[in-house]
Every structure is written in structure tokens, then in C-alpha cells.
ModelCIF file with pLDDT and N, C-alpha, C, O atoms, coordinates in Angstrom:
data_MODEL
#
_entry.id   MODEL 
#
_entity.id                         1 
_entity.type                       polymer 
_entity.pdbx_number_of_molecules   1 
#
_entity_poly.entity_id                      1 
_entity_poly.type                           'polypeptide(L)' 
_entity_poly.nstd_linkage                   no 
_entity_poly.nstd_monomer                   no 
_entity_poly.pdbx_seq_one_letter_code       
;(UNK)(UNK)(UNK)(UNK)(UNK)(UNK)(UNK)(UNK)(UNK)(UNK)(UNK)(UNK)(UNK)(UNK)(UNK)(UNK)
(UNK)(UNK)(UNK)(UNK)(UNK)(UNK)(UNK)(UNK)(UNK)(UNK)(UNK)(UNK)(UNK)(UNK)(UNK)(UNK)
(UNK)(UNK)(UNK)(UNK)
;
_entity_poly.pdbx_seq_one_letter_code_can   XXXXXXXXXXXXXXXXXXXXXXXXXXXXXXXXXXXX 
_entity_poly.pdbx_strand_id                 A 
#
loop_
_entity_poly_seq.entity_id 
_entity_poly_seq.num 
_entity_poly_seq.mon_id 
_entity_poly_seq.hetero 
1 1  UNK n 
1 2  UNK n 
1 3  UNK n 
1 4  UNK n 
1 5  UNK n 
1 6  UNK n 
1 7  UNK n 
1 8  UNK n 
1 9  UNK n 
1 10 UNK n 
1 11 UNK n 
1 12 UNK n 
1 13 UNK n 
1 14 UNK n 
1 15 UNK n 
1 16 UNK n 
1 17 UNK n 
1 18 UNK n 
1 19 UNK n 
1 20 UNK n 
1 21 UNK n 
1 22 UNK n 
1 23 UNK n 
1 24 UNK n 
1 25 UNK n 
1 26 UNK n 
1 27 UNK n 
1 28 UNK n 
1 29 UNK n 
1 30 UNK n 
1 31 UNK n 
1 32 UNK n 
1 33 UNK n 
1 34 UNK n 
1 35 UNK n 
1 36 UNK n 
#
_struct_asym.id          A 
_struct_asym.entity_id   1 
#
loop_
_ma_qa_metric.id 
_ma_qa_metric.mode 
_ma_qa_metric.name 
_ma_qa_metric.software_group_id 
_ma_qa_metric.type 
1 global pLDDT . pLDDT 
2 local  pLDDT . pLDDT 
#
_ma_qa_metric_global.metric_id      1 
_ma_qa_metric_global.metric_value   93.53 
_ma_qa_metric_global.model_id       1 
_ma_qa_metric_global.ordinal_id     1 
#
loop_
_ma_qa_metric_local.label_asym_id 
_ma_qa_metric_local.label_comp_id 
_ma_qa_metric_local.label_seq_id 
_ma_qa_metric_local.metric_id 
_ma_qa_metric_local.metric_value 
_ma_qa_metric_local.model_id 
_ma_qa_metric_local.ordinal_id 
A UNK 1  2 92.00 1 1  
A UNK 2  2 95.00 1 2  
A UNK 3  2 94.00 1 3  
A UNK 4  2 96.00 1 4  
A UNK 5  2 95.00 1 5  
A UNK 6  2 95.00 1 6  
A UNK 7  2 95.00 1 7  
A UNK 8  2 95.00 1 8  
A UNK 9  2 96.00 1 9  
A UNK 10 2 96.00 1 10 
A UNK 11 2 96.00 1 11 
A UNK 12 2 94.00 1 12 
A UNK 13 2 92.00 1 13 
A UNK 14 2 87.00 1 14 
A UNK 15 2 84.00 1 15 
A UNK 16 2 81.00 1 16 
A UNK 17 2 82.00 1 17 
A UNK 18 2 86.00 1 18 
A UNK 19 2 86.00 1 19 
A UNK 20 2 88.00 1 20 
A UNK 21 2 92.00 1 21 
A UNK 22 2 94.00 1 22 
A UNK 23 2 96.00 1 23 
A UNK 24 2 97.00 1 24 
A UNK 25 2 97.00 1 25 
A UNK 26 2 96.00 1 26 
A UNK 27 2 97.00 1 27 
A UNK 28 2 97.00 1 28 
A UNK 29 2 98.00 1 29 
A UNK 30 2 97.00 1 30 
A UNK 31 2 97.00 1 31 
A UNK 32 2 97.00 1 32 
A UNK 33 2 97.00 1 33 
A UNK 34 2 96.00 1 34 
A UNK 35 2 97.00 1 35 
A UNK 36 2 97.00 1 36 
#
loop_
_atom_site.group_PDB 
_atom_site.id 
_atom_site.type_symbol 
_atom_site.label_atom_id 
_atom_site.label_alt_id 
_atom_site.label_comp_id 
_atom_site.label_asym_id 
_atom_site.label_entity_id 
_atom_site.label_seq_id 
_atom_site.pdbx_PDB_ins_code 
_atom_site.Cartn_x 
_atom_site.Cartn_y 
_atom_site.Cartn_z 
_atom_site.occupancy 
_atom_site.B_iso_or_equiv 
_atom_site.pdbx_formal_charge 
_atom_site.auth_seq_id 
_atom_site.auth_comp_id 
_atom_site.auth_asym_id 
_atom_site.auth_atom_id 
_atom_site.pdbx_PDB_model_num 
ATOM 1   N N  . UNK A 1 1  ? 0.818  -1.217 0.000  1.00 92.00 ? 1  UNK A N  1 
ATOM 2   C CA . UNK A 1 1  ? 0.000  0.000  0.000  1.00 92.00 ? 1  UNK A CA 1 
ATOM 3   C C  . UNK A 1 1  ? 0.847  1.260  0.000  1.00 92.00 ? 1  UNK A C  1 
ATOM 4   O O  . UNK A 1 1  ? 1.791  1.520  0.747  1.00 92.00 ? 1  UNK A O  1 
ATOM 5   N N  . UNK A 1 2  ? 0.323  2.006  -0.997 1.00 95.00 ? 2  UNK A N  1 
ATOM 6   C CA . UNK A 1 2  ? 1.000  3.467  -0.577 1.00 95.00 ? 2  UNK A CA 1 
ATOM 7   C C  . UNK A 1 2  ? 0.104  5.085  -0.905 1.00 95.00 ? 2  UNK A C  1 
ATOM 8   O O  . UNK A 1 2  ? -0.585 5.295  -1.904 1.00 95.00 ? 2  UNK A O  1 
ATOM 9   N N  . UNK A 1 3  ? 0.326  5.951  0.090  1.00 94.00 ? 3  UNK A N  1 
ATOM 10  C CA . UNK A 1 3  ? -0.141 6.798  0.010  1.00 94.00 ? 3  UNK A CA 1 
ATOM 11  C C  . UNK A 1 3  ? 0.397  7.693  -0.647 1.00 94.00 ? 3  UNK A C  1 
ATOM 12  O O  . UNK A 1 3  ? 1.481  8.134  -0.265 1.00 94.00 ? 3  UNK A O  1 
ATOM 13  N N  . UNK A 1 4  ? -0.266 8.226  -1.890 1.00 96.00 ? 4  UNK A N  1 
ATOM 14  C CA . UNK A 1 4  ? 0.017  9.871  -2.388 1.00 96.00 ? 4  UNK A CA 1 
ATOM 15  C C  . UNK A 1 4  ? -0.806 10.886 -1.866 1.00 96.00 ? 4  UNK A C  1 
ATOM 16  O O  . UNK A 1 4  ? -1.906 10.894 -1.313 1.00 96.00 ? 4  UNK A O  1 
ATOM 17  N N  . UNK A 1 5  ? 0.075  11.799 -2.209 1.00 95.00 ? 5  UNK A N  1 
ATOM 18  C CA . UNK A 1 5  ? -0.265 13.505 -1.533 1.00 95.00 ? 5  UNK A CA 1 
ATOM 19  C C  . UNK A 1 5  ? 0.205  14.273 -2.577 1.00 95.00 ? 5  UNK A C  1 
ATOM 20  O O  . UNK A 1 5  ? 1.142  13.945 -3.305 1.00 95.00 ? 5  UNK A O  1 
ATOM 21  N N  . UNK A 1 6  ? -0.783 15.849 -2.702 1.00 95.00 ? 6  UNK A N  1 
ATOM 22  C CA . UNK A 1 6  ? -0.049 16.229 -3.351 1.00 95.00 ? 6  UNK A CA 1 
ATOM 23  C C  . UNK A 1 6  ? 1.603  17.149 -3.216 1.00 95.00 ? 6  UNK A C  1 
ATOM 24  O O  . UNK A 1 6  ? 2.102  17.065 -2.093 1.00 95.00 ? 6  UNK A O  1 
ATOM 25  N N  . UNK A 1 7  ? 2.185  17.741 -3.966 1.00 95.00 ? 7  UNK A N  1 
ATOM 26  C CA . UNK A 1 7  ? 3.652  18.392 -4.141 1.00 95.00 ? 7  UNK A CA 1 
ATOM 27  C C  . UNK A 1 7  ? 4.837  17.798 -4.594 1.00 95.00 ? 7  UNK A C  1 
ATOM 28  O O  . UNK A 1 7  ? 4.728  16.916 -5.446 1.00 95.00 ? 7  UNK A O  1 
ATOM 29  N N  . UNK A 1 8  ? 6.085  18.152 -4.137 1.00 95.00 ? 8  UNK A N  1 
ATOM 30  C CA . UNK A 1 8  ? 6.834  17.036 -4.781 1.00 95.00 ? 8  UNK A CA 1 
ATOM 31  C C  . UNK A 1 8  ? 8.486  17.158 -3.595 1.00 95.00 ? 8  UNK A C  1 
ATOM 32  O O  . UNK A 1 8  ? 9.329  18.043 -3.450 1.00 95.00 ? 8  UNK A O  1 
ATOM 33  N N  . UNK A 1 9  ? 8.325  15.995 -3.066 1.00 96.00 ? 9  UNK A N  1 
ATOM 34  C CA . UNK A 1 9  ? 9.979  15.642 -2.599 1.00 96.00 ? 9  UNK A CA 1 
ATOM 35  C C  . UNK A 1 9  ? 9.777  15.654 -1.227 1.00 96.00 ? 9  UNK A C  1 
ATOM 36  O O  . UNK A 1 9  ? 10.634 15.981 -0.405 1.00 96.00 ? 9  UNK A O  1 
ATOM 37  N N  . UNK A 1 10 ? 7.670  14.993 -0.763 1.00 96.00 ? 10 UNK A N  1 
ATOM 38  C CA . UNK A 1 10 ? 6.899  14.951 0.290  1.00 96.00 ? 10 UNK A CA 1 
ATOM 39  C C  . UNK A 1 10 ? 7.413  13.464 0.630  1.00 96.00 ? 10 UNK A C  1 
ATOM 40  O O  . UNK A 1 10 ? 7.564  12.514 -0.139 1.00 96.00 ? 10 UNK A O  1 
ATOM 41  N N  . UNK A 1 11 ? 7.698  13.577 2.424  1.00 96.00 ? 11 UNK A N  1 
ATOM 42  C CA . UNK A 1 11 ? 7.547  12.042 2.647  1.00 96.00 ? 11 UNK A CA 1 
ATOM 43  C C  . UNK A 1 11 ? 7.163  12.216 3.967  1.00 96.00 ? 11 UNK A C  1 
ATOM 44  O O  . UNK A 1 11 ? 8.015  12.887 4.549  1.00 96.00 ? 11 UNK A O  1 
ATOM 45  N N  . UNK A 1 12 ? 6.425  11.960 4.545  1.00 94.00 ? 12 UNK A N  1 
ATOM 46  C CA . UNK A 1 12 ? 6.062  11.935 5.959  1.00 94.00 ? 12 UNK A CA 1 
ATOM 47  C C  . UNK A 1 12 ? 5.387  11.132 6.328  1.00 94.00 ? 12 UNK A C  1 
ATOM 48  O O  . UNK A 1 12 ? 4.355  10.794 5.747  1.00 94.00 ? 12 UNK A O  1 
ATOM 49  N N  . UNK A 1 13 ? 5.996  10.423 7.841  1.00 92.00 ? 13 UNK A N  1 
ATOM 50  C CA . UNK A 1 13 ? 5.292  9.167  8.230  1.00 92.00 ? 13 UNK A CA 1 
ATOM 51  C C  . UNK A 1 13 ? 4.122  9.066  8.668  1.00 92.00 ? 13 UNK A C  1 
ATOM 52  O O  . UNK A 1 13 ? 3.613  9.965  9.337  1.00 92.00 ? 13 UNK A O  1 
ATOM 53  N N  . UNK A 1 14 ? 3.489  7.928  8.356  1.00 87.00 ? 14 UNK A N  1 
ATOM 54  C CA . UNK A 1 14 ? 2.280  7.646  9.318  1.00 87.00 ? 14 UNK A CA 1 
ATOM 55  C C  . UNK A 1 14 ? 2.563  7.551  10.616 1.00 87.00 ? 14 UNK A C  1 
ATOM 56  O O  . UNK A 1 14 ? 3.485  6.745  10.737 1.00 87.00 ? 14 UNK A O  1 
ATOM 57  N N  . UNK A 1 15 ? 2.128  8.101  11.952 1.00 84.00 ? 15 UNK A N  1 
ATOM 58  C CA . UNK A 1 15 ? 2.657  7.479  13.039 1.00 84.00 ? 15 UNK A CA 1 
ATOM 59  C C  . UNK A 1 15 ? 2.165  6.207  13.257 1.00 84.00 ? 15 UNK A C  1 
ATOM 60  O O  . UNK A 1 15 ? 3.008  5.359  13.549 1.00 84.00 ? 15 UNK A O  1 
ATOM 61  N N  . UNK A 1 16 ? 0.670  5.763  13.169 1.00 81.00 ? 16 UNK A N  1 
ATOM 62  C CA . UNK A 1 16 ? 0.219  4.623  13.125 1.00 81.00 ? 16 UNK A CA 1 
ATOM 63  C C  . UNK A 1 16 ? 0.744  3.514  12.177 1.00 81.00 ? 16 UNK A C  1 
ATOM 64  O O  . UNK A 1 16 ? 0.563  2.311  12.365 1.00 81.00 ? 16 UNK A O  1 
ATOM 65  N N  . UNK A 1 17 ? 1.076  3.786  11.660 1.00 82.00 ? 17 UNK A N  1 
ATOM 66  C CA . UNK A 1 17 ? 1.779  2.426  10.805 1.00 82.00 ? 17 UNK A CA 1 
ATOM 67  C C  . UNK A 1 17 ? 3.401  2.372  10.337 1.00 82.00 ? 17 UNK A C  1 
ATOM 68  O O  . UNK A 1 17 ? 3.822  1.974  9.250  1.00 82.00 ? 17 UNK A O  1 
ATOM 69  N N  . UNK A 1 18 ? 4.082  2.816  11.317 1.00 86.00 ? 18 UNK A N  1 
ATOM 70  C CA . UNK A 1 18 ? 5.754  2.967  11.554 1.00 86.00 ? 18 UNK A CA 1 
ATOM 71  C C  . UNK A 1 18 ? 5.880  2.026  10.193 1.00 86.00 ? 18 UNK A C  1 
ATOM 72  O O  . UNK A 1 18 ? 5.496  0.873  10.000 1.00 86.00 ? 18 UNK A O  1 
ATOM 73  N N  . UNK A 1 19 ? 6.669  3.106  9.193  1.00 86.00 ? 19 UNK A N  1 
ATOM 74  C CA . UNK A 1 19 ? 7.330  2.406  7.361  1.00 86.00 ? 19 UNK A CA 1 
ATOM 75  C C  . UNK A 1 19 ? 6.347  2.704  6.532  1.00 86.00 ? 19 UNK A C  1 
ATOM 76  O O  . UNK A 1 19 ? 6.700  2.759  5.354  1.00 86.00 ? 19 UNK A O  1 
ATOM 77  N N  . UNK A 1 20 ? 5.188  2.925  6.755  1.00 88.00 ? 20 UNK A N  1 
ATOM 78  C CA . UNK A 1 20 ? 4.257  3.991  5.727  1.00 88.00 ? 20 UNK A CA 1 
ATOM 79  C C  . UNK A 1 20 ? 4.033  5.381  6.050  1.00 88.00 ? 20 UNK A C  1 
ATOM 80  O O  . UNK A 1 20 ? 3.715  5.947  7.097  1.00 88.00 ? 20 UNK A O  1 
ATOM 81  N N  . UNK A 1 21 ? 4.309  5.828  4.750  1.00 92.00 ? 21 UNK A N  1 
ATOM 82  C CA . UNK A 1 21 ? 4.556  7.276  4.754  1.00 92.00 ? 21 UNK A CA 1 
ATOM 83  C C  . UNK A 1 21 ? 3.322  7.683  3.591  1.00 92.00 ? 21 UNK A C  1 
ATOM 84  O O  . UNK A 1 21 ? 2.873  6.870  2.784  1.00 92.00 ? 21 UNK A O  1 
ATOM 85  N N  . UNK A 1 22 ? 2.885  9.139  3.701  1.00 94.00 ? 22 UNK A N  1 
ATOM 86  C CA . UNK A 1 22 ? 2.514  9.861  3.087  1.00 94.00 ? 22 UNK A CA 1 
ATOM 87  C C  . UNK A 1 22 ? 3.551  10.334 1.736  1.00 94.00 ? 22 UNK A C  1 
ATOM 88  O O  . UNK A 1 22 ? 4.565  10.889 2.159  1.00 94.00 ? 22 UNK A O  1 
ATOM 89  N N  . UNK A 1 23 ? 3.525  10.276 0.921  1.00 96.00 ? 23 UNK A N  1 
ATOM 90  C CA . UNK A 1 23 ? 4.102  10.590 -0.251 1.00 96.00 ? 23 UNK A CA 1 
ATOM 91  C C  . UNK A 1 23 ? 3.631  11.090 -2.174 1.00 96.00 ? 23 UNK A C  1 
ATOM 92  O O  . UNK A 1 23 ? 2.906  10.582 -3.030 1.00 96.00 ? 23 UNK A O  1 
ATOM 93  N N  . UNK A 1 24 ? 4.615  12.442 -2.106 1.00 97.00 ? 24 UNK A N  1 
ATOM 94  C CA . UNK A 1 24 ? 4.140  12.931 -3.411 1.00 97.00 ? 24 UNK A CA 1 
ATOM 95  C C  . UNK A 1 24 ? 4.980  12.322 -4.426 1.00 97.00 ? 24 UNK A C  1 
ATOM 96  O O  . UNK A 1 24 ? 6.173  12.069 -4.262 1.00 97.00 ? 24 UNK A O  1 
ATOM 97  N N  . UNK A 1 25 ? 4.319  12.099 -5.466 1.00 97.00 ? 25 UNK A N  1 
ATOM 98  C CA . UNK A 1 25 ? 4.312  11.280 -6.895 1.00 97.00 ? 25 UNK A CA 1 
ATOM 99  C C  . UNK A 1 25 ? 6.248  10.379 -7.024 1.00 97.00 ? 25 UNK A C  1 
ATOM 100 O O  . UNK A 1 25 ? 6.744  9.266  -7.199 1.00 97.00 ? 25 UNK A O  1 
ATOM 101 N N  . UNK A 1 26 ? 6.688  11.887 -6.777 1.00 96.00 ? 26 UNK A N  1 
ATOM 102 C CA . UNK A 1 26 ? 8.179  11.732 -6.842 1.00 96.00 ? 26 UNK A CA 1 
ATOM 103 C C  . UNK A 1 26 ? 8.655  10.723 -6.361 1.00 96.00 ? 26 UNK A C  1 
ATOM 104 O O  . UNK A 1 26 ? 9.365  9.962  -7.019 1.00 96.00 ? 26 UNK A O  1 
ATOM 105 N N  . UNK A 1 27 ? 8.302  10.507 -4.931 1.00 97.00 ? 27 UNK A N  1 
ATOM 106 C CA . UNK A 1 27 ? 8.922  9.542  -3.558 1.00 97.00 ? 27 UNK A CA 1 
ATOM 107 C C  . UNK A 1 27 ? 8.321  8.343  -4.522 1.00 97.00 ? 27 UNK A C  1 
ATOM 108 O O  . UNK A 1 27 ? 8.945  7.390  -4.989 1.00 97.00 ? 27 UNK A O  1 
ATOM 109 N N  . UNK A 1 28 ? 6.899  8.677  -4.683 1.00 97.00 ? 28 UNK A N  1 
ATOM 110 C CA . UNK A 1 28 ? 6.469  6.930  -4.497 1.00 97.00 ? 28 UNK A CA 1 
ATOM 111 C C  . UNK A 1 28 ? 7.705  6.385  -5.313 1.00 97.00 ? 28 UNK A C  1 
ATOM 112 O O  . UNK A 1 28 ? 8.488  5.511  -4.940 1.00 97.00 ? 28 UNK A O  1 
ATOM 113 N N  . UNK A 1 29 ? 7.722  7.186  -6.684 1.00 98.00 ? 29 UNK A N  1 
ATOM 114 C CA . UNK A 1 29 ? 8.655  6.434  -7.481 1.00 98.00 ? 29 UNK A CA 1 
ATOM 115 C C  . UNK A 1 29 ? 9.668  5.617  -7.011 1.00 98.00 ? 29 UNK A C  1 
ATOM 116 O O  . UNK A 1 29 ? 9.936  4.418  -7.087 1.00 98.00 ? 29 UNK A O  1 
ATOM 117 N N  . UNK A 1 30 ? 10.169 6.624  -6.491 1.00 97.00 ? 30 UNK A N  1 
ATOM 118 C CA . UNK A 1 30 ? 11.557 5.919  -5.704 1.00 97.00 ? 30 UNK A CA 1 
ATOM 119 C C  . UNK A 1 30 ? 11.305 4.610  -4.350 1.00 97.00 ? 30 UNK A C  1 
ATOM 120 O O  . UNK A 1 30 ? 12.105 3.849  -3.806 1.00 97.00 ? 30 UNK A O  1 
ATOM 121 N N  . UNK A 1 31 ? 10.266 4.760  -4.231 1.00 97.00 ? 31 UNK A N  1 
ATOM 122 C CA . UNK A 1 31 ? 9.985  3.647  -2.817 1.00 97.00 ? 31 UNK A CA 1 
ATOM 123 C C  . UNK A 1 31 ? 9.207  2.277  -4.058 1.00 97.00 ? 31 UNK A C  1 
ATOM 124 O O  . UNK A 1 31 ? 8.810  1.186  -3.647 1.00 97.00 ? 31 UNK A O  1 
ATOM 125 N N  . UNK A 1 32 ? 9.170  2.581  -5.101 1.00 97.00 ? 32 UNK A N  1 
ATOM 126 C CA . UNK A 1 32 ? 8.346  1.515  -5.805 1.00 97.00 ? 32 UNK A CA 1 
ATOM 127 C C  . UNK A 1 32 ? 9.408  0.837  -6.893 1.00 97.00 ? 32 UNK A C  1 
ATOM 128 O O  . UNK A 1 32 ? 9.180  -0.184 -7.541 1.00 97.00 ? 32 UNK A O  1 
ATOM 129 N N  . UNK A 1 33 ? 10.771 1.737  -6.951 1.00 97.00 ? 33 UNK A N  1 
ATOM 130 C CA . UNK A 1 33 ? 11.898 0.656  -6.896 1.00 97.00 ? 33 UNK A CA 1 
ATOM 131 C C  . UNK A 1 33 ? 12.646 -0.305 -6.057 1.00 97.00 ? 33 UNK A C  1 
ATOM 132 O O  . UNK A 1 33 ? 13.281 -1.289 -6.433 1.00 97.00 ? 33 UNK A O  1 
ATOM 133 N N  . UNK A 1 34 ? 12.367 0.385  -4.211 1.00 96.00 ? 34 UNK A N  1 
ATOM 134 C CA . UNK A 1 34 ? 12.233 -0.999 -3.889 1.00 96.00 ? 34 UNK A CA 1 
ATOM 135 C C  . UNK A 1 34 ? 11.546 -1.860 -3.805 1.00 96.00 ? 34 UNK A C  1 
ATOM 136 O O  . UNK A 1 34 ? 11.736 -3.066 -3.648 1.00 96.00 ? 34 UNK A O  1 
ATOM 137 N N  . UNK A 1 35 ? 10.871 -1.389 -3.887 1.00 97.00 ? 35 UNK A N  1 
ATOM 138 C CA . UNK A 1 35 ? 9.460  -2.433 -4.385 1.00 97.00 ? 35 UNK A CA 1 
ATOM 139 C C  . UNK A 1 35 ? 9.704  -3.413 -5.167 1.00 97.00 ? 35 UNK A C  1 
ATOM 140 O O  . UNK A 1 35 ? 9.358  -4.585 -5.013 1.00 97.00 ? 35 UNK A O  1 
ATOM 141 N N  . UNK A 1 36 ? 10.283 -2.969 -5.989 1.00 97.00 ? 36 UNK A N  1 
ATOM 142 C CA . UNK A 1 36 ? 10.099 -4.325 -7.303 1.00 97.00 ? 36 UNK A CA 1 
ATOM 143 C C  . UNK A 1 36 ? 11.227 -5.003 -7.045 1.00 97.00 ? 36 UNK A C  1 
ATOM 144 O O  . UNK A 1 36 ? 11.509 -6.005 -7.702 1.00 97.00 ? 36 UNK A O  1 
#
């Protein structure tokens, strides 16, 4: 699962779910290479 928001070079955590973050377009990218 991941959350977008809008702007760009956004990452801020969920406190409730410590390793998910709020993130704009940019980040996900980069968190959806570790991903794969």
C-alpha cells in the first residue's frame, strides 16, 4: 500500500503504521523501486 499527496519531494510518516509514509508522486517512485 501506498499513500500519495499532493507536491513534490513529500515524505512523511504515518505514526500509526511505523514504514508507511505519506508521499508525493516523486517519492512513491523511488519507494516503488524498492518495491520491485
Amino acid at each position: 500500500p501506498m499513500f500519495v499527496c499532493p507536491g513534490t519531494k513529500v515524505r512523511q510518516e504515518v505514526s500509526s503504521m511505523p514504514g508507511i509514509h505519506q508521499q508525493s508522486a516523486d517519492q512513491i517512485v523511488e519507494e516503488c523501486r524498492e518495491v520491485e
